[in-house]
C-alpha atoms as a PDB file:
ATOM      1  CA  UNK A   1      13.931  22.030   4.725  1.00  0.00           C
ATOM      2  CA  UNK A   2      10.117  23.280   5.097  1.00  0.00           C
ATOM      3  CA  UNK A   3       7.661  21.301   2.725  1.00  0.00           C
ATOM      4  CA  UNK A   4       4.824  23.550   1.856  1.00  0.00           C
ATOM      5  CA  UNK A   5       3.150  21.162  -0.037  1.00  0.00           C
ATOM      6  CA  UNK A   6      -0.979  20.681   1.727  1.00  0.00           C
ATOM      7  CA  UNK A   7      -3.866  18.767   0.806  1.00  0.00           C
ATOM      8  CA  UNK A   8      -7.228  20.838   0.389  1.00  0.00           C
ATOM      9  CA  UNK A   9      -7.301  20.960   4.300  1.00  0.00           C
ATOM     10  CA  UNK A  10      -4.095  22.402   4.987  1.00  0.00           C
ATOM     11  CA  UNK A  11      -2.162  19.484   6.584  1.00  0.00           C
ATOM     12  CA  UNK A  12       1.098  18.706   5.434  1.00  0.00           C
ATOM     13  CA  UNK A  13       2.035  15.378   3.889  1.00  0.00           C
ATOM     14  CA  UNK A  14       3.058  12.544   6.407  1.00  0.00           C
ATOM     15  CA  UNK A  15       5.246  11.359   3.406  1.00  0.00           C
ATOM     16  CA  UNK A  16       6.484  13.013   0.028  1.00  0.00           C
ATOM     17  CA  UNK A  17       8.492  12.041  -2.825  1.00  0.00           C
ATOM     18  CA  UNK A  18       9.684  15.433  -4.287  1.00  0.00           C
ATOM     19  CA  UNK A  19      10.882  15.276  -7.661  1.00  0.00           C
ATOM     20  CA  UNK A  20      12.751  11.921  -7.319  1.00  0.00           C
ATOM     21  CA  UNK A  21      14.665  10.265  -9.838  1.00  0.00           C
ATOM     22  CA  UNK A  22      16.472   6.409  -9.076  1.00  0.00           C
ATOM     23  CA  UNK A  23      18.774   4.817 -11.800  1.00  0.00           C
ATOM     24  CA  UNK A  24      20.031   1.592 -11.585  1.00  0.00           C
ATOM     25  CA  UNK A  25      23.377   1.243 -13.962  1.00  0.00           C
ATOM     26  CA  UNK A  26      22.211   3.578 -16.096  1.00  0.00           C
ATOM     27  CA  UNK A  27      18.897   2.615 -16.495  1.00  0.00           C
ATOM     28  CA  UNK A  28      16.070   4.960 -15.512  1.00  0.00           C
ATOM     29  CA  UNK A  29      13.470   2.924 -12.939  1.00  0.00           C
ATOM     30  CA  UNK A  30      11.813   6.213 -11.833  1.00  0.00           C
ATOM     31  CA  UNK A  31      12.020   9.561 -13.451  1.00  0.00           C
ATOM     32  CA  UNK A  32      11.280  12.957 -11.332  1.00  0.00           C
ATOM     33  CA  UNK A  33       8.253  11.748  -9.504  1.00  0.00           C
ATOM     34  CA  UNK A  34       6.578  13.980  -7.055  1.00  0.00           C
ATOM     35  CA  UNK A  35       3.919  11.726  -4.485  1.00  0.00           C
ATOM     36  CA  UNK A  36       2.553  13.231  -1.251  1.00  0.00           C
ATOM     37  CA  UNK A  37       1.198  10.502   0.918  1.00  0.00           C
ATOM     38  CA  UNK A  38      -1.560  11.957   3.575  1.00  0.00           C
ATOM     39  CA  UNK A  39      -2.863  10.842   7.253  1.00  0.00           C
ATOM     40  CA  UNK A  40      -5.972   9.239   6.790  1.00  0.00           C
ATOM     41  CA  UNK A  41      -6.090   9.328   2.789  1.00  0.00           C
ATOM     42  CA  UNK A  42      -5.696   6.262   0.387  1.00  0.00           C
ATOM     43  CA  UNK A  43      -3.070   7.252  -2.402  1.00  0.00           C
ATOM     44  CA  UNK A  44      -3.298   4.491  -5.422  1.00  0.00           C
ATOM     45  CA  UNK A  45      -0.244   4.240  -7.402  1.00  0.00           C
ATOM     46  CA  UNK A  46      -1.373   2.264 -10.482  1.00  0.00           C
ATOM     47  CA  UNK A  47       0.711   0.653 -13.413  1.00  0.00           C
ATOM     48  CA  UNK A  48       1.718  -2.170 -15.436  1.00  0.00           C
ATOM     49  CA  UNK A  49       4.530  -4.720 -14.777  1.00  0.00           C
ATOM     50  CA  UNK A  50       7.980  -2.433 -15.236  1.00  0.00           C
ATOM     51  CA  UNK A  51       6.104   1.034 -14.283  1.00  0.00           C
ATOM     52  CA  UNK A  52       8.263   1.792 -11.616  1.00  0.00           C
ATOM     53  CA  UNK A  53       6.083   0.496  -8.628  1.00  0.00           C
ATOM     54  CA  UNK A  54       8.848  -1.935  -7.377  1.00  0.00           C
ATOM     55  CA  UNK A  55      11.411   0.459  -7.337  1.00  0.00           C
ATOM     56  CA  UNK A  56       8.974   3.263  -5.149  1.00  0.00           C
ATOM     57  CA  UNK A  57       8.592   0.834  -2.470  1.00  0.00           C
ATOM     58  CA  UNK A  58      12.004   0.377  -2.357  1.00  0.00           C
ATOM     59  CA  UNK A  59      12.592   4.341  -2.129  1.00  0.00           C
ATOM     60  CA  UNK A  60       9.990   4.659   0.544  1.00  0.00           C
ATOM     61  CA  UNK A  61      11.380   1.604   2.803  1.00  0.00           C
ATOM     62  CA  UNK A  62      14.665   2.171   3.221  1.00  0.00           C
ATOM     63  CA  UNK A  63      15.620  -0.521   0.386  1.00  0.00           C
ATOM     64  CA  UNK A  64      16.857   1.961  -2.450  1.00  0.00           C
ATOM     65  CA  UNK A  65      17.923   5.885  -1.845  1.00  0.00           C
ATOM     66  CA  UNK A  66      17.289   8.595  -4.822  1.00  0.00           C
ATOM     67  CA  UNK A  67      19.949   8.949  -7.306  1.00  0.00           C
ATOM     68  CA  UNK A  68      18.132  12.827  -6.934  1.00  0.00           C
ATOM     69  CA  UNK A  69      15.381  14.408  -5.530  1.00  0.00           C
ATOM     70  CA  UNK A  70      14.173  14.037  -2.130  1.00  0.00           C
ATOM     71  CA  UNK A  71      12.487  12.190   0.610  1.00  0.00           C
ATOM     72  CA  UNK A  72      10.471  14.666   3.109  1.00  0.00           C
ATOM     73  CA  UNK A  73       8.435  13.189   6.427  1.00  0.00           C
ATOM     74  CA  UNK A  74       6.224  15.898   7.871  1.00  0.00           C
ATOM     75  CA  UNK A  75       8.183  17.928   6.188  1.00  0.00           C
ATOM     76  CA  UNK A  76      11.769  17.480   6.945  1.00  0.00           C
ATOM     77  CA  UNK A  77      14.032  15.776   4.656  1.00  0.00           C
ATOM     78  CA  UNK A  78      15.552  12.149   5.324  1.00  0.00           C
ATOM     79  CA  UNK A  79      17.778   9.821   4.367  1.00  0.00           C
ATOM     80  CA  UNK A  80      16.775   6.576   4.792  1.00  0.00           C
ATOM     81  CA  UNK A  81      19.916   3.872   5.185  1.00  0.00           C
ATOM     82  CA  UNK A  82      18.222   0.980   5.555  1.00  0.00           C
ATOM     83  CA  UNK A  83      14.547  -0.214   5.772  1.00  0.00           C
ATOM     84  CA  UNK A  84      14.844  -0.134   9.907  1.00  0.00           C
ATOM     85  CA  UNK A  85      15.115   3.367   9.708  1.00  0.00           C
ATOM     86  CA  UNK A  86      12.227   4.027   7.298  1.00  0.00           C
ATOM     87  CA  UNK A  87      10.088   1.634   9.961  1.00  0.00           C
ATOM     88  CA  UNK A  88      11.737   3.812  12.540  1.00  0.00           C
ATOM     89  CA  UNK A  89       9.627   7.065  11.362  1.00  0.00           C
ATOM     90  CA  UNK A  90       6.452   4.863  11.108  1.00  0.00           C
ATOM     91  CA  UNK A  91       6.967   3.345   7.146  1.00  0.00           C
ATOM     92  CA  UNK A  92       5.427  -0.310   7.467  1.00  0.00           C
ATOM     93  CA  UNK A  93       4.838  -2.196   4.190  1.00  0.00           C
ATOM     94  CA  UNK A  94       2.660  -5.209   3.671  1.00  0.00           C
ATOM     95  CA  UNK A  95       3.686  -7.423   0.032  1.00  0.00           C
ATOM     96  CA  UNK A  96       1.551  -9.267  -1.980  1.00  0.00           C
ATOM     97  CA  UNK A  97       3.599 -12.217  -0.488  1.00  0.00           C
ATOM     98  CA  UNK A  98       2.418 -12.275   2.614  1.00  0.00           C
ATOM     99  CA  UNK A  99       5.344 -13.069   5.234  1.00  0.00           C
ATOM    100  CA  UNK A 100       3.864 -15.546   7.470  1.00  0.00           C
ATOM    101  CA  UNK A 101       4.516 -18.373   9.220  1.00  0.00           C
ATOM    102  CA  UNK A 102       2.010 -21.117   8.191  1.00  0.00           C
ATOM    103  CA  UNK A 103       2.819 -23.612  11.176  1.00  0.00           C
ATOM    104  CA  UNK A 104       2.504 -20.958  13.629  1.00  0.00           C
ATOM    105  CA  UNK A 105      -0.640 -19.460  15.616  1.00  0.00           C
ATOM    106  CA  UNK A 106      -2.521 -16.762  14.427  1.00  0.00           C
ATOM    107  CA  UNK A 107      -1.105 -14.705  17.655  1.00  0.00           C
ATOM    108  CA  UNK A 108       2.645 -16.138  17.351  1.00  0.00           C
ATOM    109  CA  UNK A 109       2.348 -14.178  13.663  1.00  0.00           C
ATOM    110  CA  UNK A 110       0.677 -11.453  14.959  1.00  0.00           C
ATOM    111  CA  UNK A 111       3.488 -10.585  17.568  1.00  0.00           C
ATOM    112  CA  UNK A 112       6.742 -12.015  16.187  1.00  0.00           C
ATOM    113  CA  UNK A 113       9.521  -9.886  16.765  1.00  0.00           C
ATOM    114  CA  UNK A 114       7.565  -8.271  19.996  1.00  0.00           C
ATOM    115  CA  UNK A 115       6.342 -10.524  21.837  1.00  0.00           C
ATOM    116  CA  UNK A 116       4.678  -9.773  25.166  1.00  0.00           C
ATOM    117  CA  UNK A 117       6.058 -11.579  28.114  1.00  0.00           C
ATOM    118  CA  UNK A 118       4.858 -13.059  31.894  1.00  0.00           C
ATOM    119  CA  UNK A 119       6.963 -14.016  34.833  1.00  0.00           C
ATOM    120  CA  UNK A 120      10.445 -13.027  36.024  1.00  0.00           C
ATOM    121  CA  UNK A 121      14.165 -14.394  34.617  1.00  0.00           C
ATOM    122  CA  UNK A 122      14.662 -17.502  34.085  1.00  0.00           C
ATOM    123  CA  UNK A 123      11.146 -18.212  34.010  1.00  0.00           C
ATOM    124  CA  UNK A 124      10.338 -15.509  31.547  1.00  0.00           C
ATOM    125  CA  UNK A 125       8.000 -17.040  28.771  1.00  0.00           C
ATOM    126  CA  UNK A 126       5.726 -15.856  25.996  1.00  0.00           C
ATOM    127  CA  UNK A 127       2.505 -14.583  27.304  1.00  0.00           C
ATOM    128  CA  UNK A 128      -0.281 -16.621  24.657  1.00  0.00           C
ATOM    129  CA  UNK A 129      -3.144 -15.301  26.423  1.00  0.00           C
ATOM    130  CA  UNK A 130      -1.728 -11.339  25.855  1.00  0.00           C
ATOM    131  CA  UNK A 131      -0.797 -12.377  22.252  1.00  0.00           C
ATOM    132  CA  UNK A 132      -3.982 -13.730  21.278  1.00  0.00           C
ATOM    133  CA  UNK A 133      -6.155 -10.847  23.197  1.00  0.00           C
ATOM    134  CA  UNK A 134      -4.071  -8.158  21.808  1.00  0.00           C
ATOM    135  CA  UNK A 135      -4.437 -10.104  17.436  1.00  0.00           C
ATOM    136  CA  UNK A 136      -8.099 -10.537  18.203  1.00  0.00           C
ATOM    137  CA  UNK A 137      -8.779  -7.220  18.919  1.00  0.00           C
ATOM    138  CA  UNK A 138      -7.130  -5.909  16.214  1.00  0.00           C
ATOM    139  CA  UNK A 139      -8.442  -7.597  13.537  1.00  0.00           C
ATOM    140  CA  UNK A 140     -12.443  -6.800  15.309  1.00  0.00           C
ATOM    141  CA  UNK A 141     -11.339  -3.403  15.194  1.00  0.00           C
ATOM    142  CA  UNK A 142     -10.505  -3.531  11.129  1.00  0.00           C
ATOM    143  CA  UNK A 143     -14.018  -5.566  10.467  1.00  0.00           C
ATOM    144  CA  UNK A 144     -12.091  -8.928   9.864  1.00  0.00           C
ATOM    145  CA  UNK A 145     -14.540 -10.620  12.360  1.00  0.00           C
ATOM    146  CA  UNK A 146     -14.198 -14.399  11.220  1.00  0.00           C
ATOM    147  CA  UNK A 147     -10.940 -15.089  12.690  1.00  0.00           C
ATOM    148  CA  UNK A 148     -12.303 -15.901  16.354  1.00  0.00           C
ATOM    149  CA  UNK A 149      -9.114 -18.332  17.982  1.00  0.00           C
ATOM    150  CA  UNK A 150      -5.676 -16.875  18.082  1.00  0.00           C
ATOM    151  CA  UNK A 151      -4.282 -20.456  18.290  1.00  0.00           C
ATOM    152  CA  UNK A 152      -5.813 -21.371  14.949  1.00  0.00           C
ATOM    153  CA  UNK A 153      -3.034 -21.926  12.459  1.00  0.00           C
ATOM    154  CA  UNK A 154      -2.034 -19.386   9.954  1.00  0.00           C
ATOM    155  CA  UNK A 155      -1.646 -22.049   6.901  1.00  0.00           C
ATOM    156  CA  UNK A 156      -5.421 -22.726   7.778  1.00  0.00           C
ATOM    157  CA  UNK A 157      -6.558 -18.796   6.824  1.00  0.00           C
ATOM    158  CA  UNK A 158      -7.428 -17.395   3.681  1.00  0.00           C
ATOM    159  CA  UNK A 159      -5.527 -15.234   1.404  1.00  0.00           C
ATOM    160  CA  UNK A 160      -7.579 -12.227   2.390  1.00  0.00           C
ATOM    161  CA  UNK A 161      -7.040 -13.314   5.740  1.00  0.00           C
ATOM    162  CA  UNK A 162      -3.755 -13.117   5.871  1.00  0.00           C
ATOM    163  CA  UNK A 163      -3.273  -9.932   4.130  1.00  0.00           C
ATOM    164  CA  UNK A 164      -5.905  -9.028   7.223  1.00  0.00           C
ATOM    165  CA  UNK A 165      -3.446 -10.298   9.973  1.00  0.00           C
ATOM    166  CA  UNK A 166      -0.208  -8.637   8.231  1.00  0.00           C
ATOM    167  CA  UNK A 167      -2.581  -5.061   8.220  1.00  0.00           C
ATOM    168  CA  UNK A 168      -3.546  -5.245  11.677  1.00  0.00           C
ATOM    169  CA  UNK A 169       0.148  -6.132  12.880  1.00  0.00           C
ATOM    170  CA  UNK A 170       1.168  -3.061  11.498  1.00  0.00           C
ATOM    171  CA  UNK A 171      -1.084  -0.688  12.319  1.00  0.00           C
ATOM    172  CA  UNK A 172      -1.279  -2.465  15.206  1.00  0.00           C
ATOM    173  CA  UNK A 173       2.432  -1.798  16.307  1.00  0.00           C
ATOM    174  CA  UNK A 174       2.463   1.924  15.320  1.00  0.00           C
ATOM    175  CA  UNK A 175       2.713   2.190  11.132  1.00  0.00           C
ATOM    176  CA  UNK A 176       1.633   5.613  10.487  1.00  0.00           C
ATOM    177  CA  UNK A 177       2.504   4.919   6.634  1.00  0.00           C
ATOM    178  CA  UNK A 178       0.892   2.042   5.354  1.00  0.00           C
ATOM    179  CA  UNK A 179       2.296   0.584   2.128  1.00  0.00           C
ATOM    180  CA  UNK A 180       0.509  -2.202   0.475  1.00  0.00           C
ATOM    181  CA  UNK A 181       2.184  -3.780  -2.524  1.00  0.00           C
ATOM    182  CA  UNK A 182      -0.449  -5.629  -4.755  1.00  0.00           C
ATOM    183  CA  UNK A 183      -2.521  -7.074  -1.916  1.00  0.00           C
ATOM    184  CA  UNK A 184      -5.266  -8.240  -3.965  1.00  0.00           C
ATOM    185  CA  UNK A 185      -3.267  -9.466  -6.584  1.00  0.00           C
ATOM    186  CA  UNK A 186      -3.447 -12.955  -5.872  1.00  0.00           C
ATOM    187  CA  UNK A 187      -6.999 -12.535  -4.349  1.00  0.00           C
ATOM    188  CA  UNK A 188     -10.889 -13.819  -5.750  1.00  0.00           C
ATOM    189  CA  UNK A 189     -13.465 -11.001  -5.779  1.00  0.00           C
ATOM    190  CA  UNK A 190     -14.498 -11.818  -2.566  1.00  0.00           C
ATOM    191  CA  UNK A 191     -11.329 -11.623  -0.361  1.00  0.00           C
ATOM    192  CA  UNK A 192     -10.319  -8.468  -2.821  1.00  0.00           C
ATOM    193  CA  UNK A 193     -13.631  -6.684  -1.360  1.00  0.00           C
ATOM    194  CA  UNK A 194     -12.152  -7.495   2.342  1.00  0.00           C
ATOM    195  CA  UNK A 195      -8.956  -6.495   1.873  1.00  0.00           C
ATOM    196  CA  UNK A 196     -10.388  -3.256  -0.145  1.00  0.00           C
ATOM    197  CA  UNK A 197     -12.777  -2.734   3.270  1.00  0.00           C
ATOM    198  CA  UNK A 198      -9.736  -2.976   5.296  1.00  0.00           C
ATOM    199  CA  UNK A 199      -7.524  -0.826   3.588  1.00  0.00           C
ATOM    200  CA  UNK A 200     -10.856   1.702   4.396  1.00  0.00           C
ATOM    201  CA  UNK A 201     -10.709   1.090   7.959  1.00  0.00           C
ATOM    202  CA  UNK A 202      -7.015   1.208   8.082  1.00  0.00           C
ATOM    203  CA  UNK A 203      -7.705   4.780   6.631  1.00  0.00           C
ATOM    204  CA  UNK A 204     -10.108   6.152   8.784  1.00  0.00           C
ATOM    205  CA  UNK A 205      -7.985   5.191  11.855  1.00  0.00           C
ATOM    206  CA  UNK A 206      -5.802   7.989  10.344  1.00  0.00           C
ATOM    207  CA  UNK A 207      -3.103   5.972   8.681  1.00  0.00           C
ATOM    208  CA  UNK A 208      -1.997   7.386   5.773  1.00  0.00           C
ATOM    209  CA  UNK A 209      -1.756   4.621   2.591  1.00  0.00           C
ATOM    210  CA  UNK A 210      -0.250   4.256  -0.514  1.00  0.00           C
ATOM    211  CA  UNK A 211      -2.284   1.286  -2.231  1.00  0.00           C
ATOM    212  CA  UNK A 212       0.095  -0.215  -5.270  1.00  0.00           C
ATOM    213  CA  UNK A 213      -1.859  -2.064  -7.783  1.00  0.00           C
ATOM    214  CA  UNK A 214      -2.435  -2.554 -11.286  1.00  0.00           C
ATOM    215  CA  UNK A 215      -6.438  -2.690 -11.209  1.00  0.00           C
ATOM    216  CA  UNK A 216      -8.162   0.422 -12.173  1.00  0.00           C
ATOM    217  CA  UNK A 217     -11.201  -1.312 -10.700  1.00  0.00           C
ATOM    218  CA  UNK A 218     -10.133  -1.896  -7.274  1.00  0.00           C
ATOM    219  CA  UNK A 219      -8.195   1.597  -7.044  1.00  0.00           C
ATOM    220  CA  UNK A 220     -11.380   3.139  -8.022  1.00  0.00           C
ATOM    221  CA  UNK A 221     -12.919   1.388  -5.325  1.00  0.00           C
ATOM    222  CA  UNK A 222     -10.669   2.578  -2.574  1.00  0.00           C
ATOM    223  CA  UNK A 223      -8.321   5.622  -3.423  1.00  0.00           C
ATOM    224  CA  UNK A 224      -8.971   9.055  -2.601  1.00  0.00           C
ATOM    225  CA  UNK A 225      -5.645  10.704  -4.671  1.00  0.00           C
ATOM    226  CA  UNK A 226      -4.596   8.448  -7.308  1.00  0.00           C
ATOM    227  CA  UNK A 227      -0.861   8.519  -9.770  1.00  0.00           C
ATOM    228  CA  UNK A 228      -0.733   6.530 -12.854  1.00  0.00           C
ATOM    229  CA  UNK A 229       3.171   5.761 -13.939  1.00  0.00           C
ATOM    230  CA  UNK A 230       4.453   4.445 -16.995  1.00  0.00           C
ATOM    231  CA  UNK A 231       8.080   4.220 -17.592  1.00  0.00           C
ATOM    232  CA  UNK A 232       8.729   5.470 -14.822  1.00  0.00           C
ATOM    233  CA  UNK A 233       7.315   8.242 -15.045  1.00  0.00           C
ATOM    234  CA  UNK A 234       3.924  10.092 -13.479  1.00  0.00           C
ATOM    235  CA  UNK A 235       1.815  10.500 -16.519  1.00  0.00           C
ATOM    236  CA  UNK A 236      -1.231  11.328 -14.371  1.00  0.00           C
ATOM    237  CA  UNK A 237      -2.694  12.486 -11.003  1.00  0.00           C
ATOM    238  CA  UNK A 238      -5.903  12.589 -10.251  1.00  0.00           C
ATOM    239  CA  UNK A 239      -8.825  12.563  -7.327  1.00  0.00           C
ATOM    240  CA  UNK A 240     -11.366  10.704  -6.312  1.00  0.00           C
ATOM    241  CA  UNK A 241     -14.257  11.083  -9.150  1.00  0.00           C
ATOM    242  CA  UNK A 242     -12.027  12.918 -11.847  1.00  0.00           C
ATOM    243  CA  UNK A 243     -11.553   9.851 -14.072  1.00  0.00           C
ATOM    244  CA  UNK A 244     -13.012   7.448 -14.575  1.00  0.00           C
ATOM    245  CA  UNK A 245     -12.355   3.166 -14.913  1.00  0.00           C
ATOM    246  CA  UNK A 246     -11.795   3.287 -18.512  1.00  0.00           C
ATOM    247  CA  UNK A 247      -9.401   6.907 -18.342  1.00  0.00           C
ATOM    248  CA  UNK A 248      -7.541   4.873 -15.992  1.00  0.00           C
ATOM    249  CA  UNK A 249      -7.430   1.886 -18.084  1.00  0.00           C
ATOM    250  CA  UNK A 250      -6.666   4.096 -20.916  1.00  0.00           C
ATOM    251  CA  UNK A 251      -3.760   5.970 -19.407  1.00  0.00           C
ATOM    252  CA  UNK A 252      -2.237   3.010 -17.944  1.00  0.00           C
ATOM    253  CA  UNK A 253      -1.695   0.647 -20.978  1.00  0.00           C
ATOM    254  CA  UNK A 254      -0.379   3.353 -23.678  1.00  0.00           C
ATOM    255  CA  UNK A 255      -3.183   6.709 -24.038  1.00  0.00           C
ATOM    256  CA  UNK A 256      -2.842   6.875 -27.684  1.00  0.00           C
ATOM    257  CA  UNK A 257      -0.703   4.455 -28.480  1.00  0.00           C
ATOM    258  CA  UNK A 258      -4.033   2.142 -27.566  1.00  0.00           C
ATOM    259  CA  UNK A 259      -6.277   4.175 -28.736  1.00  0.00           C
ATOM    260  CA  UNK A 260      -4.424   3.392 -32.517  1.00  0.00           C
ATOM    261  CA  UNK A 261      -4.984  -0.234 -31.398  1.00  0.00           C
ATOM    262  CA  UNK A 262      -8.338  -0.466 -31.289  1.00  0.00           C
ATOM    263  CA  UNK A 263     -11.399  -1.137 -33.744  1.00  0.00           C
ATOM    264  CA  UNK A 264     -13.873   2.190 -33.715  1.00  0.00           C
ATOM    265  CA  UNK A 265     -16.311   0.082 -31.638  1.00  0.00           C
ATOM    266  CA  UNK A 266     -13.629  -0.848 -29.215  1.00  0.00           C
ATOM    267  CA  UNK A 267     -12.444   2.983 -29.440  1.00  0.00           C
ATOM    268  CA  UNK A 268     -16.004   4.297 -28.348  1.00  0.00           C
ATOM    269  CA  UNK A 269     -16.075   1.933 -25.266  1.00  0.00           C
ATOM    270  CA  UNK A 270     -13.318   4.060 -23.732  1.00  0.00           C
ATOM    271  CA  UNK A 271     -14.415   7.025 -24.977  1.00  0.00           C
ATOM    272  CA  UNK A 272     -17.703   6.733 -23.204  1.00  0.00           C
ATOM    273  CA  UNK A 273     -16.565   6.836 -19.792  1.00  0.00           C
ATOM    274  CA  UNK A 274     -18.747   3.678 -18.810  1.00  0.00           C
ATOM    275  CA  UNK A 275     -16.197   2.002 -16.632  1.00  0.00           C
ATOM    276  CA  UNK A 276     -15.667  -0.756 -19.155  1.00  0.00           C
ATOM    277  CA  UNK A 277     -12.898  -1.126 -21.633  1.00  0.00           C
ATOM    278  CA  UNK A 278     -13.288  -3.469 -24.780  1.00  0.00           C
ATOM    279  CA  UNK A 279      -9.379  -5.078 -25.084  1.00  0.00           C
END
C-alpha cells in the first residue's frame, strides 16, 4: 500500500502509525492513533503514567502487533513478528533503563553483540583497539566529549553518560528510527541538557526520533512535531512553537477537567501562556 502522508517538504514518513488501535483482554491501551515519524525530525510523544506510551513502543519494536490499523515504513505496510524484525528495517530503541554492563569497558558495551575481530581461527580474538576507536568516535561525533578511555568502566559513567553510549551504539550500528523511552527521566538538569543535545545531534545526522517523555519542558526543548495522549488516545498534535509549556501541561493532565481544579489565580497562570503552571 502507497502512504501519501508528507511533511511540509514532501518526504514521506520513515515510520507511521495509521489509525492503530491495540487491546489487551479487552482493555483499550491505544485507541486509533495516527503518528508519522520523519528522517531527521524529533517527534515528542508526551503523557502521564497509563497514556499509552508503553504500549507504542511495544507496537513500533516488534513487541506488540495492532489489534487494527497499520504499521507503514517508507510507505509500505509491515508486520512486525518480533522486535528483530522491527531492528531489521532500522527500529532501535534506547529505555530509560539503560542496558549496560557495569563491569565491562566502555568499548565491550559499545560493541556487544558485534564485535570486531583480529587474527585467523583458532586465534580469532576481540579486536580492543577497533572497539575502543570505533565508541570514541562516536560519542565525539554526538558532542559527548568527556568520555576519553574506552577501557574505563561503564559502572564508573554517569547517567547521562550512559544514555550517551546506548545513543551512539545505535546510531552507530545503522538505527534509522531512534526511539528513546524516558531518557531523562531518571536524569538532574544537567545530564537532561546532554542527553536533550544529543538527541539534537542524533537528529541532524538524519535519524528520525520519537522522544517519549512526560516533561512538557524538555519536549519543548527538543521536539519539532509533538502528540499529547491520554487514555490512549491522541488528544493533540502540534509543531514546534504552536503551544506552548503550560498548553502542554494543560492538555496532558485533564484540559478542563484541571482547569475546574484550580483557584482563579492558579487558572490565569495557564491561561497566560508563560511557560509556568501553578499545580
Amino acid at each position: 500500500m502507497t502512504n501519501t502522508n508528507t511533511n511540509s517538504v514532501g518526504t514521506a514518513p520513515v515510520v507511521e502509525l495509521r489509525e492503530v488501535t491495540k487491546r489487551f483482554s479487552g482493555v483499550t491501551a491505544v485507541q486509533d492513533l495516527s503518528l508519522s515519524l520523519y528522517a531527521g525530525q524529533v517527534h515528542c510523544l508526551l503523557g502521564e503514567n497509563g497514556a499509552g506510551k508503553s504500549t507504542v513502543i511495544k507496537l513500533l519494536t516488534g513487541v506488540e502487533r495492532p489489534t487494527s490499523g497499520q504499521v507503514l515504513i517508507e510507505g509500505d505496510e509491515v508486520a512486525f513478528n518480533s522486535p528483530r524484525d522491527a531492528r531489521d528495517r532500522g527500529i532501535a530503541t534506547v529505555y530509560q533503563e539503560v542496558a549496560t554492563l557495569p563491569m565491562m569497558s566502555v568499548a565491550r558495551n559499545f560493541v556487544l553483540g558485534a564485535e570486531p575481530t583480529i587474527g585467523r581461527w583458532p586465534f580469532r580474538r576481540i579486536d580492543d583497539r577497533a572497539a575502543e576507536r570505533a565508541a570514541l568516535a562516536e560519542l565525539e561525533q554526538l558532542g559527548i566529549a568527556r568520555v576519553r578511555d574506552g577501557r574505563q568502566l561503564v559502572g564508573t559513567l554517569s547517567g547521562g553518560e550512559r544514555q550517551a553510549l546506548a545513543i551512539g551504539r545505535a546510531v552507530h550500528f545503522g538505527a534509522r528510527v531512534l526511539v528513546l523511552d524516558e531518557p531523562t527521566a531518571a536524569l538532574g538538569v544537567r545530564e537532561s541538557a546532554t542527553v536533550l543535545r544529543l538527541i539534537q545531534a542524533v537528529r541532524d545526522r538524519g535519524a528520525a526520533v520519537l522522544f517519549i517523555t512526560h516533561n512538557a519542558y524538555h519536549a519543548h526543548a527538543a521536539a519539532d512535531h509533538s502528540t499529547v495522549l491520554r487514555g490512549g488516545r491522541a488528544i493533540a498534535q502540534f509543531d514546534r512553537g504552536e503551544k506552548s509549556i503550560a498548553d502542554v501541561i494543560e492538555l496532558m493532565a485533564g484540559g478542563a477537567e484541571l482547569h475546574a481544579l484550580l483557584t482563579d489565580s492558579e487558572r490565569n497562570v495557564v491561561d497566560d501562556g508563560a511557560g509556568t503552571i501553578g499545580v
